[in-house]
N, C-alpha and C. Protein backbone atom coordinates (compact mmCIF):
# COMPACT_ATOMS: atom_id res chain seq x y z
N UNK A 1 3.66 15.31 -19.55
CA UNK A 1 3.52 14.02 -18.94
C UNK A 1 4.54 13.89 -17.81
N UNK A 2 3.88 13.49 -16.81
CA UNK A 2 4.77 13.23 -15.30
C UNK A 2 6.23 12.29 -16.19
N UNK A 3 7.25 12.28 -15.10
CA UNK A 3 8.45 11.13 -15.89
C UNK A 3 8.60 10.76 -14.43
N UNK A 4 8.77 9.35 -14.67
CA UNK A 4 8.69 8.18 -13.19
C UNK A 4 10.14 8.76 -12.61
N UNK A 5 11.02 9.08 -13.66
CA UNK A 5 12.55 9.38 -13.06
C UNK A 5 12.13 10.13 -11.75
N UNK A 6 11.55 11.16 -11.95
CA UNK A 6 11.23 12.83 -10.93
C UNK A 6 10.67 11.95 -9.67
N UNK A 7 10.29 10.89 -9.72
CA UNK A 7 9.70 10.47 -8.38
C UNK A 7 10.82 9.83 -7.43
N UNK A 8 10.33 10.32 -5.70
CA UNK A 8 11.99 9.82 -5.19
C UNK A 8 11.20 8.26 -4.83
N UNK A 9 10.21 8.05 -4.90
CA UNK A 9 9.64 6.59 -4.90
C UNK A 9 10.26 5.81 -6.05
N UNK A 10 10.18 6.41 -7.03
CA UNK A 10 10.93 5.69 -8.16
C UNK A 10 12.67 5.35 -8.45
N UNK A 11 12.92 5.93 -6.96
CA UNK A 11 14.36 6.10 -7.20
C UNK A 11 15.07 5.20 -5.99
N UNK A 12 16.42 4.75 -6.30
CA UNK A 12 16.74 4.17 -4.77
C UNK A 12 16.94 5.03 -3.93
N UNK A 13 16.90 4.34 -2.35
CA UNK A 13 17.17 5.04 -1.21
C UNK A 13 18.82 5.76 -0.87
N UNK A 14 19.13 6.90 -0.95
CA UNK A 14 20.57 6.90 -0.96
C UNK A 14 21.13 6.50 0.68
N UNK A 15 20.01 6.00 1.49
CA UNK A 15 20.35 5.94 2.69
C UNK A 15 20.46 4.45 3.49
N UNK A 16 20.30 3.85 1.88
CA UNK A 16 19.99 2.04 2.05
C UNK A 16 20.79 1.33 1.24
N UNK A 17 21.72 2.12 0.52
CA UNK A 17 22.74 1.64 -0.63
C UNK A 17 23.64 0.60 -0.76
N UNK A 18 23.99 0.48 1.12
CA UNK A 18 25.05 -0.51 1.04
C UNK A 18 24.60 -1.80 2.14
N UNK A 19 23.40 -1.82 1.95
CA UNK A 19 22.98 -3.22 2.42
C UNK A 19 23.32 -4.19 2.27
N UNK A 20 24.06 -4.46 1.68
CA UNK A 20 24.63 -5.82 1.32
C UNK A 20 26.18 -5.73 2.06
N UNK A 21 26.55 -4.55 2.63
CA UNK A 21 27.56 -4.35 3.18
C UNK A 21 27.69 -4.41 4.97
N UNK A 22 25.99 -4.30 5.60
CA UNK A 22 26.07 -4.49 6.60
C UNK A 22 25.81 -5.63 7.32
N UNK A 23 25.66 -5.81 8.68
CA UNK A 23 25.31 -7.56 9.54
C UNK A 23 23.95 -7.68 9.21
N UNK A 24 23.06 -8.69 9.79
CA UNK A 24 21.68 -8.31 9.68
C UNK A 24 21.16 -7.35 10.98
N UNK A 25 21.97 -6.86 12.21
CA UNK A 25 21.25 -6.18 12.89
C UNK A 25 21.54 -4.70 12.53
N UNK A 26 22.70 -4.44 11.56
CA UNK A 26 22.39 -2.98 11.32
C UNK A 26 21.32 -2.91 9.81
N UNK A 27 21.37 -4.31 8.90
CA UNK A 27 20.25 -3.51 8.43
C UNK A 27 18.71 -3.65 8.50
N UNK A 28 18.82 -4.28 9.76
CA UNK A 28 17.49 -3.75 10.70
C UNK A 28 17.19 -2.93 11.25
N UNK A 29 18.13 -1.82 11.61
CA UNK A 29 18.73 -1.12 12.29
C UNK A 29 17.77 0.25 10.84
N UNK A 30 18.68 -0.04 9.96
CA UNK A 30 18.79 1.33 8.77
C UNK A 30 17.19 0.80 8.48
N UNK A 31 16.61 -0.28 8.22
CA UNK A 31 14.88 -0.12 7.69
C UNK A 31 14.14 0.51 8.62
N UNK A 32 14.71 0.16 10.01
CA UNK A 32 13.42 0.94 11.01
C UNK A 32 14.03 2.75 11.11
N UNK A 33 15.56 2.80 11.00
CA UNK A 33 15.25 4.16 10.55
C UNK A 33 14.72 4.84 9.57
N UNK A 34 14.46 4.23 8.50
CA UNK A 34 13.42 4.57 7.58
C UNK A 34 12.21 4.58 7.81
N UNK A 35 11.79 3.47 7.98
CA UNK A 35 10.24 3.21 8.34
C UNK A 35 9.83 4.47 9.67
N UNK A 36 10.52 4.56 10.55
CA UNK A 36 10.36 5.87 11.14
C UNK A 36 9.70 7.13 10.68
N UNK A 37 10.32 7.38 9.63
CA UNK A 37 9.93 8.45 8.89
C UNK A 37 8.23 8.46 8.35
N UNK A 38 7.94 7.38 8.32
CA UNK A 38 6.45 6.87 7.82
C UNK A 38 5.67 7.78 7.99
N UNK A 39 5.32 7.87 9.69
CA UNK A 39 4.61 8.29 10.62
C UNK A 39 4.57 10.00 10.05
N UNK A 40 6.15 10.27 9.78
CA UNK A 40 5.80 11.54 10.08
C UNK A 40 5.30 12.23 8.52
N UNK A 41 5.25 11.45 7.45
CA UNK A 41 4.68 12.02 6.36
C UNK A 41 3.43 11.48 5.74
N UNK A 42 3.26 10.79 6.67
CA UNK A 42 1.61 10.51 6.50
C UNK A 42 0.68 11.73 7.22
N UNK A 43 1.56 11.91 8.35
CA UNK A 43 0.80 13.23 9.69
C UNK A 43 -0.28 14.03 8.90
N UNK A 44 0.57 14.86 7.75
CA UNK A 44 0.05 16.09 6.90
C UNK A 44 -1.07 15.47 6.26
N UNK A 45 -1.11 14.45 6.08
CA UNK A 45 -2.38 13.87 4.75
C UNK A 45 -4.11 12.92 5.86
N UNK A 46 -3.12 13.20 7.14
CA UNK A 46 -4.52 12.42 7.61
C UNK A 46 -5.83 13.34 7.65
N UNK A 47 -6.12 14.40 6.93
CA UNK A 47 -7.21 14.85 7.24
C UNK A 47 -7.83 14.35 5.62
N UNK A 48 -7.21 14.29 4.80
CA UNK A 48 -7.69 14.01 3.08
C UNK A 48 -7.58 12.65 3.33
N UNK A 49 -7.05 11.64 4.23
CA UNK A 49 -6.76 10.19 4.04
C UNK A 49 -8.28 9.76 4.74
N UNK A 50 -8.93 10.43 5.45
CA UNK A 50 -10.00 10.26 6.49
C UNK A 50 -11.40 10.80 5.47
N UNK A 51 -10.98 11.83 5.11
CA UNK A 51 -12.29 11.94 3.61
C UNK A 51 -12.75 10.61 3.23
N UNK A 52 -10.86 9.99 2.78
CA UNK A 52 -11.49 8.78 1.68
C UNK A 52 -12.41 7.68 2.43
N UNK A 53 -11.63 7.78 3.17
CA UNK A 53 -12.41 6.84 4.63
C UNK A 53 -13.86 7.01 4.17
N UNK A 54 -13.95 8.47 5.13
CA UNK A 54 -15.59 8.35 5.36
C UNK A 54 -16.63 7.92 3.42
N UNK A 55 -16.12 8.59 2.70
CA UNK A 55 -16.25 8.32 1.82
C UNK A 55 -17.10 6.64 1.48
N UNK A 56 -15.77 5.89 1.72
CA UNK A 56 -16.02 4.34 1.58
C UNK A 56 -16.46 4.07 1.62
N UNK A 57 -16.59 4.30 3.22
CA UNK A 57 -17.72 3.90 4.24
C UNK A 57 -19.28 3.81 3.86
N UNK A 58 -19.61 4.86 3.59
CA UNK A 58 -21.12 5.81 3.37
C UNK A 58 -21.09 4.98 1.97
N UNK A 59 -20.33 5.17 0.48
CA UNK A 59 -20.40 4.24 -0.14
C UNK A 59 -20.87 2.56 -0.05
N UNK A 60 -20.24 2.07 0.70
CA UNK A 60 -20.29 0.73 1.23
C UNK A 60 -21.87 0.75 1.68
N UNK A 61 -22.14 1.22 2.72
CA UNK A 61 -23.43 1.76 3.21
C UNK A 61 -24.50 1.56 2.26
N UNK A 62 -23.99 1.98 1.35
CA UNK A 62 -25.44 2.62 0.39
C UNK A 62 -25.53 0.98 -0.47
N UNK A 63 -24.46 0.46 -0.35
CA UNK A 63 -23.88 -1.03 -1.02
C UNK A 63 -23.40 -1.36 -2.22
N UNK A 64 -22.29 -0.20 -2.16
CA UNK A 64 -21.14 -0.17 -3.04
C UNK A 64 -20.26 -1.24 -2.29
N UNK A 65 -18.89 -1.31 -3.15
CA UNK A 65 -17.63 -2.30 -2.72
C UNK A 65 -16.19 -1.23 -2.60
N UNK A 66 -15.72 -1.65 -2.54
CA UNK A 66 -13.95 -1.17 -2.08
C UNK A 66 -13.22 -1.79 -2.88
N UNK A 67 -12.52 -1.33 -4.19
CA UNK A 67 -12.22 -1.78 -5.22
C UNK A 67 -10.72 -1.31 -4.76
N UNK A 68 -9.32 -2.56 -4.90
CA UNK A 68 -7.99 -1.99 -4.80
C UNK A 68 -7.80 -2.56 -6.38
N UNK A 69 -7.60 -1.15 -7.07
CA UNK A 69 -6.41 -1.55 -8.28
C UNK A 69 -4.77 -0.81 -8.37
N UNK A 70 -4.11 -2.36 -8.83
CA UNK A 70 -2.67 -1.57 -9.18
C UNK A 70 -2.03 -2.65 -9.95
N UNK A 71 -0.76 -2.16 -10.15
CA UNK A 71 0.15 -2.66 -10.62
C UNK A 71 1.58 -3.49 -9.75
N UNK A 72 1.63 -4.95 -10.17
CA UNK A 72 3.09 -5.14 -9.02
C UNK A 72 2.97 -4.99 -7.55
N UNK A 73 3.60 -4.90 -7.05
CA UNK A 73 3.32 -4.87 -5.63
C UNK A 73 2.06 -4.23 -5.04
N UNK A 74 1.89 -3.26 -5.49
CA UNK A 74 0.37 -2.46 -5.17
C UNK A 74 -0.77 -3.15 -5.47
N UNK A 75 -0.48 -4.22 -6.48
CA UNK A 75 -1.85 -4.77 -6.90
C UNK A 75 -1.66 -6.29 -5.80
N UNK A 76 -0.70 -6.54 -5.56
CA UNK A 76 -0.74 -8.18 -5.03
C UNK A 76 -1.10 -7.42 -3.72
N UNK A 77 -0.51 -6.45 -2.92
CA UNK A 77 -1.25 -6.15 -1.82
C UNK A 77 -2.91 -5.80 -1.63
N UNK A 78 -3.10 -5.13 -2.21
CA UNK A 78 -4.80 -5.13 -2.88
C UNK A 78 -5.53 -6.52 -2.61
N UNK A 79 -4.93 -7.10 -3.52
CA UNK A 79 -5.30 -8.62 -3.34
C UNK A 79 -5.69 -9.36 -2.06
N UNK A 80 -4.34 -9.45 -1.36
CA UNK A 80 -4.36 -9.58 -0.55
C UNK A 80 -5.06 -9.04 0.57
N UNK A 81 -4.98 -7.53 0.73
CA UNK A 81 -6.44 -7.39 1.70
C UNK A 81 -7.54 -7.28 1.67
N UNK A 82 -8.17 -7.48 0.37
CA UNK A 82 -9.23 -7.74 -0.28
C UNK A 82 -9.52 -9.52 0.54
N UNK A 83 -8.86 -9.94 -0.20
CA UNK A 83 -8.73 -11.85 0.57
C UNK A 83 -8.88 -11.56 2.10
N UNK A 84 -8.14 -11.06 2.87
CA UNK A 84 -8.26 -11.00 4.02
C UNK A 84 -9.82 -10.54 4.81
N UNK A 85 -10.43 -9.81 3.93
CA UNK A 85 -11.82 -8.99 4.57
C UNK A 85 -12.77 -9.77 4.72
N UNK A 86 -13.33 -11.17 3.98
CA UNK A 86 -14.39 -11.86 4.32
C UNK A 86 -13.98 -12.67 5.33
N UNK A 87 -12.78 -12.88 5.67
CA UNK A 87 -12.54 -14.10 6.98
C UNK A 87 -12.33 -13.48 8.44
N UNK A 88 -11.95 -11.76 7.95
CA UNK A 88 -11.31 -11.19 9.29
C UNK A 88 -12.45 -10.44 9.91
N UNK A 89 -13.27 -10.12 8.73
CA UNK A 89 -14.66 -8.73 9.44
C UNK A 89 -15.74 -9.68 8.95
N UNK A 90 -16.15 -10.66 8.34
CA UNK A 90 -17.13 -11.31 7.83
C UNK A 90 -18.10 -10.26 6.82
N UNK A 91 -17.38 -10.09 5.86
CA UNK A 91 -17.96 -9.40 4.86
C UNK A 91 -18.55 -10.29 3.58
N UNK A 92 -19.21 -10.03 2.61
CA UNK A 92 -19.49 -10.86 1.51
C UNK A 92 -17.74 -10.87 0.91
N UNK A 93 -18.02 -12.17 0.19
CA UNK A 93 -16.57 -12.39 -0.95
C UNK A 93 -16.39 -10.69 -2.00
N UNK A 94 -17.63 -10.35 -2.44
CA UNK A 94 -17.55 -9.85 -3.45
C UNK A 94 -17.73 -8.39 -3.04
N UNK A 95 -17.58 -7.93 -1.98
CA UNK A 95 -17.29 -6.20 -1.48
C UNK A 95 -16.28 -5.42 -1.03
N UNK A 96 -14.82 -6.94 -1.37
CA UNK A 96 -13.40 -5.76 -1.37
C UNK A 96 -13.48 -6.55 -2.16
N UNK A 97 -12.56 -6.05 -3.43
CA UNK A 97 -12.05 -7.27 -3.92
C UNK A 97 -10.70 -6.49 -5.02
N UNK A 98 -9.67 -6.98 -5.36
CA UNK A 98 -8.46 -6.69 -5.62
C UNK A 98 -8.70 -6.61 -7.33
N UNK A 99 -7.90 -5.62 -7.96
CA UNK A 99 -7.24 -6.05 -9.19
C UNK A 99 -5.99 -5.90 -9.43
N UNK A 100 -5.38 -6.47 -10.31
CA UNK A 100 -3.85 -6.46 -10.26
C UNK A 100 -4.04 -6.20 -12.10
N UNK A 101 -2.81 -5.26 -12.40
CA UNK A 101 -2.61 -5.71 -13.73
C UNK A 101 -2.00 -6.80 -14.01
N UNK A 102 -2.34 -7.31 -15.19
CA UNK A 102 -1.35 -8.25 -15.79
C UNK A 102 -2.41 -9.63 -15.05
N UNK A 103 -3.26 -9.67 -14.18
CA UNK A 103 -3.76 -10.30 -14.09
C UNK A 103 -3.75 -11.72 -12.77
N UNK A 104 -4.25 -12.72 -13.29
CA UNK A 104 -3.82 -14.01 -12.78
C UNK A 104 -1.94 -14.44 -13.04
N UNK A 105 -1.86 -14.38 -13.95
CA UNK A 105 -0.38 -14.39 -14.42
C UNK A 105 0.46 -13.61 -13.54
N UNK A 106 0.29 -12.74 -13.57
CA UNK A 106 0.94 -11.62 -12.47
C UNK A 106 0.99 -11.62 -11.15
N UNK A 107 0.10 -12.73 -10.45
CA UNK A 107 0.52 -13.04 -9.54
C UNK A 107 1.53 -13.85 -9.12
């Protein structure tokens, strides 16, 4: 069984540690040097990230939905762009639509 420890997602940033120690423009400063990094480790995965895509898509097509499930932050974002899709692309209510664990409560 995977252990959450081994993940560096699961772990703090050793490069964000003393935030509470800097102004607010250096630690604006240290998130966008992070967030920097984004770009470049997504690079390797855009050819499998574009599968899922087309995937969806052709799914959707056929008139499937786009289901986001998670947990905690992953699930309230889900949510959230699920909510966002019938007002921004005029889609039906019910062809993204979010789950969160834990539920209504959990939001």
């Amino acid at each position: 069984m995977l252990s959450l420890d081994s993940l560096d997602t699961e772990r703090r940033n050793i490069n964000t540690m003393n935030l509470d120690e800097l102004s607010a423009v250096e630690i604006i400063e240290k998130i966008n040097q992070e967030d920097e990094k984004i770009a470049e480790c997504v690079k390797p995965a855009i050819p499998e990230i574009g599968k899922a895509v087309e995937f969806a898509v052709e799914s959707i097509k056929r008139g499937g939905r786009l289901i986001y499930i998670g947990a905690g932050t992953s699930g309230r974002l889900g949510i959230l762009d699920a909510s966002e899709c019938p007002p921004t692309y005029g889609v039906p209510f019910d062809m993204v639509i979010g789950i969160m664990a834990g539920g209504d409560k959990a939001m």
